[in-house]
N, C-alpha and C. Protein backbone atom coordinates (compact mmCIF):
# COMPACT_ATOMS: atom_id res chain seq x y z
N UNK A 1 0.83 -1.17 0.00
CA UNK A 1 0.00 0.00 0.00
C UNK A 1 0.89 1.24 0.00
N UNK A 2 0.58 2.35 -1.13
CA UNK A 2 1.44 3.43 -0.94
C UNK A 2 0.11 4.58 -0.30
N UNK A 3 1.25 5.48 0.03
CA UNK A 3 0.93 6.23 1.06
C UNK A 3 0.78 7.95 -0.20
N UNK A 4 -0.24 8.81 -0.02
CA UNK A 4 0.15 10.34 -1.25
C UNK A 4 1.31 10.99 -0.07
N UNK A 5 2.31 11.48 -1.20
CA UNK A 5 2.98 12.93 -0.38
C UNK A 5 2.79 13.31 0.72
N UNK A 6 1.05 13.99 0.03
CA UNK A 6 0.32 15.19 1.49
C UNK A 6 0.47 14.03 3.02
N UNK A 7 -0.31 12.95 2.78
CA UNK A 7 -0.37 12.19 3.99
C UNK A 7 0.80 11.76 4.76
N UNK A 8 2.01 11.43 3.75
CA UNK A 8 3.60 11.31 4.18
C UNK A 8 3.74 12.43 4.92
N UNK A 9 3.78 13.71 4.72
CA UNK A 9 4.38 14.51 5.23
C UNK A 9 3.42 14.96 6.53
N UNK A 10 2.21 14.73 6.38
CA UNK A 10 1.46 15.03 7.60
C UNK A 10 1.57 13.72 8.91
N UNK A 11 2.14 12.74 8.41
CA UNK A 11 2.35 12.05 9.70
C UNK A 11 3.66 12.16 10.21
N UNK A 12 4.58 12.56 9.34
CA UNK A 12 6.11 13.19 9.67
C UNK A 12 5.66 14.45 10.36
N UNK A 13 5.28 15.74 10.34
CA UNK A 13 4.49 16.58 11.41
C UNK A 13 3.93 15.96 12.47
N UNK A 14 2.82 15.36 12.54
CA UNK A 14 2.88 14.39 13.47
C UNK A 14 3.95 14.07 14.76
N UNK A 15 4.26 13.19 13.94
CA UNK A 15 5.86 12.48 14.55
C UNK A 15 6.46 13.47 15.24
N UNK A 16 7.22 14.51 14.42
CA UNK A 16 8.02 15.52 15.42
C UNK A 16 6.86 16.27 16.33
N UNK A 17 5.64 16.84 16.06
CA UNK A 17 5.58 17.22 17.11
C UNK A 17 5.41 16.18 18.70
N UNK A 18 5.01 15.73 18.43
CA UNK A 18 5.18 14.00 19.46
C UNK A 18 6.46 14.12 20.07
N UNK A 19 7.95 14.42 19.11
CA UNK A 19 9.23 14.27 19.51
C UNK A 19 9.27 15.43 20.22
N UNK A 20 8.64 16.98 19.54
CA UNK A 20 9.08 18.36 20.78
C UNK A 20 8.39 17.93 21.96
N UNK A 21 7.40 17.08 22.10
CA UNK A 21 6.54 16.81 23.45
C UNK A 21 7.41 16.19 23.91
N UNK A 22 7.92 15.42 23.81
CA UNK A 22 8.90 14.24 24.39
C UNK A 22 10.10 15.02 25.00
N UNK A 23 10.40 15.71 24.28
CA UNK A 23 11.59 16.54 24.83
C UNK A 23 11.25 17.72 25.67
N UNK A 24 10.63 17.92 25.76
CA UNK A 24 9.86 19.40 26.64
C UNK A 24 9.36 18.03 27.83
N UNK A 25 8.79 17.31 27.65
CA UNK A 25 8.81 16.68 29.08
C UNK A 25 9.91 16.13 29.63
N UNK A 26 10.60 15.36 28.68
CA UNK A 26 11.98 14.99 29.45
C UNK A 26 12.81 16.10 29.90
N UNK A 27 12.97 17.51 29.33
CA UNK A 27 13.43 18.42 30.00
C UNK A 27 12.87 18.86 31.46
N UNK A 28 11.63 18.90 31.37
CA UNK A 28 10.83 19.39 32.53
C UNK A 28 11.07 18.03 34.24
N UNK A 29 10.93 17.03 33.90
CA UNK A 29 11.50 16.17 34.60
C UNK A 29 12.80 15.81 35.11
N UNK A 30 13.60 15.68 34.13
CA UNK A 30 15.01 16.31 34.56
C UNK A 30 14.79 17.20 35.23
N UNK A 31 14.73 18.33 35.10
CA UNK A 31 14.91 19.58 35.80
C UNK A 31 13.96 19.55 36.94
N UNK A 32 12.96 19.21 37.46
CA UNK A 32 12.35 18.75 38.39
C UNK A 32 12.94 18.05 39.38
N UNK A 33 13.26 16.98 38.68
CA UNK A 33 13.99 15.50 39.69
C UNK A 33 15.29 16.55 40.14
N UNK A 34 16.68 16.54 39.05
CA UNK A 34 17.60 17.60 39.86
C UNK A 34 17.14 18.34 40.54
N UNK A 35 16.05 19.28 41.15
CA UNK A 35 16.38 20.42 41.75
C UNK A 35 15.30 19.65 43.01
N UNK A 36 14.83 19.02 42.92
CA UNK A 36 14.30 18.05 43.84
C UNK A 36 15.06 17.03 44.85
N UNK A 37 15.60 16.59 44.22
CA UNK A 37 16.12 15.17 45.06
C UNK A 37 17.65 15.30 44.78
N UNK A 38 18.51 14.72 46.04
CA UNK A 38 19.55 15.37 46.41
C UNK A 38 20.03 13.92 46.42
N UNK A 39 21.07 13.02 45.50
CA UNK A 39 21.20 12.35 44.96
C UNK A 39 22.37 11.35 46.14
N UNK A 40 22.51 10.69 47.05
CA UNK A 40 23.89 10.49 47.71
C UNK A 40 25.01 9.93 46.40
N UNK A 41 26.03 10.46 47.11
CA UNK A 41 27.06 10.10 46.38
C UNK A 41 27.35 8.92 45.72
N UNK A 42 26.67 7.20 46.20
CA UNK A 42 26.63 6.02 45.75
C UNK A 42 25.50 6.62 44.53
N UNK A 43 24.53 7.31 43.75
CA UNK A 43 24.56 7.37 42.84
C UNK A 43 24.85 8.51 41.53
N UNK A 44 25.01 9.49 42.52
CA UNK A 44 26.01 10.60 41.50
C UNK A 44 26.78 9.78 41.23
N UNK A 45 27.74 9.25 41.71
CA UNK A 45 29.41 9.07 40.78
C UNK A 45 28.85 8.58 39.42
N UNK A 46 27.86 7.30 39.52
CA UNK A 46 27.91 6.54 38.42
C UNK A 46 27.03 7.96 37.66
N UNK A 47 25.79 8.29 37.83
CA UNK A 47 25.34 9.22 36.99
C UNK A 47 26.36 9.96 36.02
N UNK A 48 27.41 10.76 37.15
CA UNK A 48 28.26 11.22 36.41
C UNK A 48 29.29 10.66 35.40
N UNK A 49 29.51 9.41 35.41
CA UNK A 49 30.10 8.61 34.76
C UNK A 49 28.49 8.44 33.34
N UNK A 50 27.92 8.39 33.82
CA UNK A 50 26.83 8.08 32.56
C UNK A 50 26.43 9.88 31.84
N UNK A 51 26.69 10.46 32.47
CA UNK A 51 26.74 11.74 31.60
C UNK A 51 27.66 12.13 30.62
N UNK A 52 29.15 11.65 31.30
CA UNK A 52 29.88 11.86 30.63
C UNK A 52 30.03 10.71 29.40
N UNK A 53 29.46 9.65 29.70
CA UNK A 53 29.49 8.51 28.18
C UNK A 53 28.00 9.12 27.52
N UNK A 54 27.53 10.23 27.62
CA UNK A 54 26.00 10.31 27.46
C UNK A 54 26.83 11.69 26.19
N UNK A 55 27.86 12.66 26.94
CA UNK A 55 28.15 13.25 26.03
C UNK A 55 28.63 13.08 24.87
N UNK A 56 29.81 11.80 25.23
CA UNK A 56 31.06 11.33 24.23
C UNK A 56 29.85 10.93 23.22
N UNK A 57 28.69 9.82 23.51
CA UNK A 57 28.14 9.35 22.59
C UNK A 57 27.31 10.28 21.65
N UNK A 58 26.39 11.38 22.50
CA UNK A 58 25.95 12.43 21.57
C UNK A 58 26.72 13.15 20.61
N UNK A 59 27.62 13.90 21.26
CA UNK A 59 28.74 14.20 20.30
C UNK A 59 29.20 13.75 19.39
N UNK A 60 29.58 12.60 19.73
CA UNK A 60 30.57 12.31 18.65
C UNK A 60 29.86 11.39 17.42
N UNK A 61 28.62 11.53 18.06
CA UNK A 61 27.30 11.00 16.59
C UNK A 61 26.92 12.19 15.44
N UNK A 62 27.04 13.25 16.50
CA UNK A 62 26.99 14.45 15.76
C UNK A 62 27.85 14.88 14.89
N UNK A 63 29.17 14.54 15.49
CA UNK A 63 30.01 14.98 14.07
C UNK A 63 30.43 13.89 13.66
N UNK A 64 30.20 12.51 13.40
CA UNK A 64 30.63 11.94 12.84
C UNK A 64 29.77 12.20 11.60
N UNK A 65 28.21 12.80 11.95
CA UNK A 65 27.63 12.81 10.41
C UNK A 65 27.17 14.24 10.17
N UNK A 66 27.96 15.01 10.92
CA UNK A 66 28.61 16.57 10.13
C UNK A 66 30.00 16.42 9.52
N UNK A 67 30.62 15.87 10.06
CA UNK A 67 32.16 15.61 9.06
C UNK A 67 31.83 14.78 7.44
N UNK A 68 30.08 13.70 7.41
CA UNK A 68 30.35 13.20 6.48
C UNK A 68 29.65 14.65 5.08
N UNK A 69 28.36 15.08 6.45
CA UNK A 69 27.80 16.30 5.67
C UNK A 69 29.10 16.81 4.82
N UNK A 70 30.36 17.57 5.88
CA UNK A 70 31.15 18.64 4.95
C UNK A 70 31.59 17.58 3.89
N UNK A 71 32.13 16.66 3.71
CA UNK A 71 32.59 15.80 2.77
C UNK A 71 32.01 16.13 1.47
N UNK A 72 30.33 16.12 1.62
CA UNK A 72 29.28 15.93 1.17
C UNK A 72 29.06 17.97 0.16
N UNK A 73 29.28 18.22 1.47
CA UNK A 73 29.73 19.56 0.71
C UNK A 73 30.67 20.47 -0.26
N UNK A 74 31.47 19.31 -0.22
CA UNK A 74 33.08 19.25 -0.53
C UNK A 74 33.13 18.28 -1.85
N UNK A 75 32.02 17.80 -2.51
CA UNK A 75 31.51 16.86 -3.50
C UNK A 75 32.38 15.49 -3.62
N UNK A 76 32.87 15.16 -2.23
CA UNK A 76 33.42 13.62 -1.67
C UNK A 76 32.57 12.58 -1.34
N UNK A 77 31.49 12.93 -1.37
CA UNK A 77 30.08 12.35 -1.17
C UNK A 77 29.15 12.33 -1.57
N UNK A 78 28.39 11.76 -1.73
CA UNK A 78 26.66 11.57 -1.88
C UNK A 78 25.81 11.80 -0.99
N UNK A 79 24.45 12.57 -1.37
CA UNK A 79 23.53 12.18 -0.76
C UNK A 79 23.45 10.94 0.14
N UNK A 80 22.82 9.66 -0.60
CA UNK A 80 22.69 8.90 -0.27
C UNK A 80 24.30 7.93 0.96
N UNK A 81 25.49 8.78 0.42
CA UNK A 81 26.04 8.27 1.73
C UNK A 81 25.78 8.49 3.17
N UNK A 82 25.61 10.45 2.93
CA UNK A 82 25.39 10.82 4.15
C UNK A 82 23.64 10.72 4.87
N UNK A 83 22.70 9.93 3.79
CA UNK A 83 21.75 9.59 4.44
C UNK A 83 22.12 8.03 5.36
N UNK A 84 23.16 7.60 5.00
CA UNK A 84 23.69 6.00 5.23
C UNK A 84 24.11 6.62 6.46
N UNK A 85 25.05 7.17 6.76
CA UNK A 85 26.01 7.61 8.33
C UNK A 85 24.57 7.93 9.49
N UNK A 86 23.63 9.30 8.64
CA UNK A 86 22.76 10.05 9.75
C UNK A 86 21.64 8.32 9.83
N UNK A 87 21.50 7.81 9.03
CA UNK A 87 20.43 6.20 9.48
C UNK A 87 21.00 5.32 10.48
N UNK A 88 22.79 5.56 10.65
CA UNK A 88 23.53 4.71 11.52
C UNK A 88 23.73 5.52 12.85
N UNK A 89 23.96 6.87 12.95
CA UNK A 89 24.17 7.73 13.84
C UNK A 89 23.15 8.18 14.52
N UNK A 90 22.07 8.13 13.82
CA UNK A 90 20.83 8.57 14.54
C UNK A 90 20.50 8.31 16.23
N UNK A 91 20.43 7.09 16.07
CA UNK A 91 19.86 6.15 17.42
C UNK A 91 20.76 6.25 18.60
N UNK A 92 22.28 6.74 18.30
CA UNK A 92 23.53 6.78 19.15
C UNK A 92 23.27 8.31 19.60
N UNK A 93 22.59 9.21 18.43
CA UNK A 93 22.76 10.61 19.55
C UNK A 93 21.64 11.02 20.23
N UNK A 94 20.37 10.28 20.24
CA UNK A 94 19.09 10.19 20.79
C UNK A 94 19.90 9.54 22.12
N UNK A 95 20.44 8.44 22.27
CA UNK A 95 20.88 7.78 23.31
C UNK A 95 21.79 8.78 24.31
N UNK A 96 22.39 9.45 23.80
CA UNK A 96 23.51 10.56 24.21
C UNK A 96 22.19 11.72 25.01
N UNK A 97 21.19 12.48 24.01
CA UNK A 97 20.35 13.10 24.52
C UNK A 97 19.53 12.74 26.19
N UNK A 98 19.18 11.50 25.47
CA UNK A 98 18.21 10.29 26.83
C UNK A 98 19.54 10.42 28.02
N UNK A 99 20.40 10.13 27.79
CA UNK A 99 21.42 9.32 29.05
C UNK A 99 21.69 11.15 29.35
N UNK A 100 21.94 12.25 29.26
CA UNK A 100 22.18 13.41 29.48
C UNK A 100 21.25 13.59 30.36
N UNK A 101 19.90 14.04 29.87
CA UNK A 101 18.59 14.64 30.69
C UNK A 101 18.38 13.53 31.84
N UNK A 102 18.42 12.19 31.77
CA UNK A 102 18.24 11.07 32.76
C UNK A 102 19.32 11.70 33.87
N UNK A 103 21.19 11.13 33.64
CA UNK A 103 21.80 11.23 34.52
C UNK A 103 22.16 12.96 35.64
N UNK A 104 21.73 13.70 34.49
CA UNK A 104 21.38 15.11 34.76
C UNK A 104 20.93 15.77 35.67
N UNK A 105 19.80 14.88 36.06
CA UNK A 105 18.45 15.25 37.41
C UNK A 105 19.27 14.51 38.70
N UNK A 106 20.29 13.57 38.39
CA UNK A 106 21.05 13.34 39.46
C UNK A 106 22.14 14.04 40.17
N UNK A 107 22.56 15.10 39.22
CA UNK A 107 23.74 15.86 39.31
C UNK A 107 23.67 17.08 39.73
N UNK A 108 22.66 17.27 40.74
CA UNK A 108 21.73 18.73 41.28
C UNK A 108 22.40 19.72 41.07
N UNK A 109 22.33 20.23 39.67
CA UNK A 109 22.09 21.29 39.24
C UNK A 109 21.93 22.68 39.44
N UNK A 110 22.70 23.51 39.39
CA UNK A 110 22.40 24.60 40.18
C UNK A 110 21.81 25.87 38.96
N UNK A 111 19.97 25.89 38.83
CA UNK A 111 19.74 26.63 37.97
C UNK A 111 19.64 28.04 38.39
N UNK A 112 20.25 28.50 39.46
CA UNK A 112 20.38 29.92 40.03
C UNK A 112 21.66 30.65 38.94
N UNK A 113 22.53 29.63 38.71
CA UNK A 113 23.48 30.11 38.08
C UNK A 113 23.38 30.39 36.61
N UNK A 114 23.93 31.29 36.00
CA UNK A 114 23.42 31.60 34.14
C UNK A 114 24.26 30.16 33.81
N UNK A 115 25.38 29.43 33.72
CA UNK A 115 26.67 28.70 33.33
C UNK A 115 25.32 27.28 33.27
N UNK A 116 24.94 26.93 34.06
CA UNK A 116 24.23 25.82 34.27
C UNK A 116 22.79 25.77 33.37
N UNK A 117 22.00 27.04 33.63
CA UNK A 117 21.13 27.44 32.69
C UNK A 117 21.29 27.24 31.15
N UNK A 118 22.11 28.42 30.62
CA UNK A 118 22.74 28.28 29.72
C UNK A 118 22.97 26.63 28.92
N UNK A 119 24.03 25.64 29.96
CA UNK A 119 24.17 24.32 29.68
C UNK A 119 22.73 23.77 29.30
N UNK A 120 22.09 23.90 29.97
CA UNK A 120 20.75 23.15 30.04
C UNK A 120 19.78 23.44 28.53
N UNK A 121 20.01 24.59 28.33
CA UNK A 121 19.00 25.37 27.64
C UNK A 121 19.79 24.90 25.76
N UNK A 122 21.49 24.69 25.93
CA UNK A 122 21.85 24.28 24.94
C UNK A 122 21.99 22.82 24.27
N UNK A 123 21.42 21.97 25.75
CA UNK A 123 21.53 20.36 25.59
C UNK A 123 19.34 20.56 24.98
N UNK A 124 18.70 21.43 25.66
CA UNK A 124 17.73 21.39 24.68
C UNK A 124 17.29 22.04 23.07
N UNK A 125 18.28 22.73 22.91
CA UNK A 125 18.38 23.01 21.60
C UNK A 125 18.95 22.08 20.67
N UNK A 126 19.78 21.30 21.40
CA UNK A 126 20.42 20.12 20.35
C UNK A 126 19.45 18.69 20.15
N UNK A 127 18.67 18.82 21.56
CA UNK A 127 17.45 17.82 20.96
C UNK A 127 16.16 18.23 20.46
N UNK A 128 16.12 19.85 20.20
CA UNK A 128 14.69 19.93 19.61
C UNK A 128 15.25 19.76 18.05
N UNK A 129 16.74 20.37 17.83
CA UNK A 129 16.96 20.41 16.26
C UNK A 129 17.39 18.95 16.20
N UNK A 130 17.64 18.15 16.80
CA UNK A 130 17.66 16.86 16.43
C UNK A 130 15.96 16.39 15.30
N UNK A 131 14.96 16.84 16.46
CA UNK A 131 13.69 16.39 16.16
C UNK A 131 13.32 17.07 14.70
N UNK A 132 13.77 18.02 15.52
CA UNK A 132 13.75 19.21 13.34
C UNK A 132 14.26 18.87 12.23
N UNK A 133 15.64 18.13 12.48
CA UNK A 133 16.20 17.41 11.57
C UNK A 133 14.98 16.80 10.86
N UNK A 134 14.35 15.75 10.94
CA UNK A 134 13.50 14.62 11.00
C UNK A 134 12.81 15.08 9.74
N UNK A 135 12.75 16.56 9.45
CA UNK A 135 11.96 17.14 8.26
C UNK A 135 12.97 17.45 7.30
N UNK A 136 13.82 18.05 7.43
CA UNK A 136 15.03 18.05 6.47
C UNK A 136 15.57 16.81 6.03
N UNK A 137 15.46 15.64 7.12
CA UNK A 137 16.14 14.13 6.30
C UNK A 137 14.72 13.58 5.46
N UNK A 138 13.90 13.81 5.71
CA UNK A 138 12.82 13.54 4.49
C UNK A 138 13.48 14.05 3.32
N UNK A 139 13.07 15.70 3.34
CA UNK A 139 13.64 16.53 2.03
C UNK A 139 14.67 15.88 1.45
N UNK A 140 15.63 15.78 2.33
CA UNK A 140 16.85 14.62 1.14
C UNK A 140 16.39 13.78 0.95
N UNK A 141 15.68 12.47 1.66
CA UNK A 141 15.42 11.22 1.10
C UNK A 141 14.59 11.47 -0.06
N UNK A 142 14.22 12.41 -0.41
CA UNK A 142 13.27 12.30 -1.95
C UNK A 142 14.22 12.51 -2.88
N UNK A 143 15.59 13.08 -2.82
CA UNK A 143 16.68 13.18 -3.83
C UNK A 143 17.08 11.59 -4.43
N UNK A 144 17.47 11.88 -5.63
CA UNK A 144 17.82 11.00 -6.25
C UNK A 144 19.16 10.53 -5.51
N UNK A 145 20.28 9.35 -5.28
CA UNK A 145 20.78 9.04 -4.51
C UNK A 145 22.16 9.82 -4.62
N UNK A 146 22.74 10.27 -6.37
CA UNK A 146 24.15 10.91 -6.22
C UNK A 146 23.59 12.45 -6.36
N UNK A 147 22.96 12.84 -5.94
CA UNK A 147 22.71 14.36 -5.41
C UNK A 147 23.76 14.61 -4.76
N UNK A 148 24.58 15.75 -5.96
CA UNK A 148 25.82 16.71 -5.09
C UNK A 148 25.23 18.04 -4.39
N UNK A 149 25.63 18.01 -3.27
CA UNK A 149 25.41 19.25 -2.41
C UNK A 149 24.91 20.52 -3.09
N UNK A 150 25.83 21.15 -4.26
CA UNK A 150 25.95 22.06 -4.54
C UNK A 150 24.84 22.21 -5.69
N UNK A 151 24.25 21.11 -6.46
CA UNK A 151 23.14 20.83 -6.74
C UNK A 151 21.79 21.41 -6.20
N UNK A 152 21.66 21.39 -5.18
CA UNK A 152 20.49 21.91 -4.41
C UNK A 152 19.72 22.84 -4.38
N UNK A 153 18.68 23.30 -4.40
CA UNK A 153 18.02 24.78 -4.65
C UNK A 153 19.11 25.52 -3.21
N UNK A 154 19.06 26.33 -3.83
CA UNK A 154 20.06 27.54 -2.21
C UNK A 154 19.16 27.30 -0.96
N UNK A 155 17.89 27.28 -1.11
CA UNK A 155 17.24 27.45 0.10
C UNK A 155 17.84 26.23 1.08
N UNK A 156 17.48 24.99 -0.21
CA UNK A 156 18.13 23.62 0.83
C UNK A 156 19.50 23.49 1.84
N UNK A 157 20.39 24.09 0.47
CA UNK A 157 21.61 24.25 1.29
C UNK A 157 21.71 24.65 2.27
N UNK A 158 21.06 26.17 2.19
CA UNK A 158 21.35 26.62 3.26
C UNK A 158 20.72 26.38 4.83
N UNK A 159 19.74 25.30 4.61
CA UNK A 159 19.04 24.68 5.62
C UNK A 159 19.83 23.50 6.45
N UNK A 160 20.61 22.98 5.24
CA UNK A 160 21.64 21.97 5.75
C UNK A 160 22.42 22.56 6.74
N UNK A 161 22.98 23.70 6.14
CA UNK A 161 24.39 24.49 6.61
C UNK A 161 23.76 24.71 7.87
N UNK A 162 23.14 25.60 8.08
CA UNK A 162 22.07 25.98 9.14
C UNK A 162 21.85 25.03 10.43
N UNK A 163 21.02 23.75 9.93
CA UNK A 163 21.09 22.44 11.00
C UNK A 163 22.45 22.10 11.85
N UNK A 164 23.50 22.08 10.64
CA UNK A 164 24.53 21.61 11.28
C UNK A 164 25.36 22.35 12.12
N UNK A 165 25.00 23.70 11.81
CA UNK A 165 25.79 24.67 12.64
C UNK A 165 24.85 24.68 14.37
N UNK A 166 23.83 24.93 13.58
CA UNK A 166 22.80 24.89 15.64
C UNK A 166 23.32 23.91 15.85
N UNK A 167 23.61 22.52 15.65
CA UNK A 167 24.08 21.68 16.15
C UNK A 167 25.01 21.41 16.60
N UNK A 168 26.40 21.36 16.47
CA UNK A 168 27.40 22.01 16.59
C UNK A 168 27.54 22.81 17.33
N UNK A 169 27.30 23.84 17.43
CA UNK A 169 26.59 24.99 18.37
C UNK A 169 26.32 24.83 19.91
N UNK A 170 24.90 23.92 19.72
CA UNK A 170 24.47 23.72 21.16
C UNK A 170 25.59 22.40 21.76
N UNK A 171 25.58 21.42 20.84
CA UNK A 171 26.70 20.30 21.67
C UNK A 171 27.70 20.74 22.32
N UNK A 172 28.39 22.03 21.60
CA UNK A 172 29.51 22.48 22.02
C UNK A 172 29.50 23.29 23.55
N UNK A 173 28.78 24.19 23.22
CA UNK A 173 28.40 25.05 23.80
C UNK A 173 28.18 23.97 25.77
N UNK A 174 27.23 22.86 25.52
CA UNK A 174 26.84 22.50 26.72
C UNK A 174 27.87 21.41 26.84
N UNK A 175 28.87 20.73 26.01
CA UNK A 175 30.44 20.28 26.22
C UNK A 175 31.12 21.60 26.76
N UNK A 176 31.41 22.52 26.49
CA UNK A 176 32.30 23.69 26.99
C UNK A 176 31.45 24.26 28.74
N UNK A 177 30.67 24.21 28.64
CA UNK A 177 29.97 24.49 29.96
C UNK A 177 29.36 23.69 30.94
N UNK A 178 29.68 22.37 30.69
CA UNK A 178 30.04 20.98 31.56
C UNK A 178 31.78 21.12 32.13
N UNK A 179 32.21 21.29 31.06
CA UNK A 179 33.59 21.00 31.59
C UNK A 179 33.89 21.85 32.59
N UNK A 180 33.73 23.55 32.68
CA UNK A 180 33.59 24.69 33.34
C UNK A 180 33.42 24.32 34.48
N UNK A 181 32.15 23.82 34.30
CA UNK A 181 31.42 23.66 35.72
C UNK A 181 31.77 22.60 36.65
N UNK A 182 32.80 21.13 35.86
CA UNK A 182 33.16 20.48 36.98
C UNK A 182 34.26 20.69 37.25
N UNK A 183 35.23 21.32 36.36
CA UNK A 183 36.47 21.57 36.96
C UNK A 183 36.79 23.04 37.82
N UNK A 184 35.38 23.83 38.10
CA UNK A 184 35.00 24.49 38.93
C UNK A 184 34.54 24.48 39.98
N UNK A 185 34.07 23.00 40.53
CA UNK A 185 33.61 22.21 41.48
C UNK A 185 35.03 22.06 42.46
């Protein structure tokens, strides 16, 4: 059974908004539980040990399929490769997101401070444009498979360019203001 366009793309709407719900509650809970419950040290350590494999894994999902993007930009690639990396990478930086906001609410948080705020506010920008993604990897999957970058109507491009930079962006941003904050501890 095939599915028209219009209906494809209205259950992809769907879908993400489902995903901003998901993430606006997992933020709200996190941030609840941290500023709530005062964690003893038998399970901070490990939390913190799971934050920090929560980052390595988000991260480094992220640029493993922004490094294939620039490739891709750089006409070393295909479309269809860098839809191959973001189909393999996907599930590893959702996992990175999940294990962040989870071990997070253990690591009581101090949202009085801008440094912590800030952190917080940039680990949710990297999972709402995760969810945003979700509409832009459609838009490519309708490309034919050796679609060169530079090919693209401008608007696309520059939507690509765009994604990957917020992304980039917020990972960094709440990597640079993790580190701050524990070697400020």
């Amino acid at each position: 059974m095939t599915i028209s366009l219009g209906e494809s793309r209205r259950r992809a709407r769907h879908r993400r908004a489902l995903g901003y719900t998901a993430v606006a509650i997992g933020m709200y809970l996190s941030l609840w539980v941290g500023t709530s419950v005062i964690a003893p040290d038998w399970v901070r350590m490990p939390m913190l040990f799971v934050h920090l494999a929560s980052v390595i894994a988000g991260l480094g999902a992220t640029v493993v399929l922004d490094v294939r993007a620039f490739f891709w930009t750089m006409g070393r690639a295909t479309v269809e490769d860098l839809r191959r990396v973001e189909h393999a990478v996907t599930p590893v930086a959702w996992m990175g997101i999940v294990g962040l906001l989870v071990s997070g609410a253990f690591l009581a948080p101090d949202l009085h401070s801008p440094l912590p705020a800030l952190k917080m506010t940039a680990v949710l920008v990297a999972a709402l444009n995760g969810i945003a993604v979700g509409r832009l990897t459609d838009e490519l999957g309708r490309l034919p498979d050796q679609t060169r970058f530079w090919a693209l109507p401008a608007r696309l491009r520059w939507w690509c360019l765009g994604t990957a930079a917020t992304s980039q962006l917020a990972w960094w941003t709440a990597v640079i203001i993790g580190m701050l904050n524990t070697t400020g501890r």
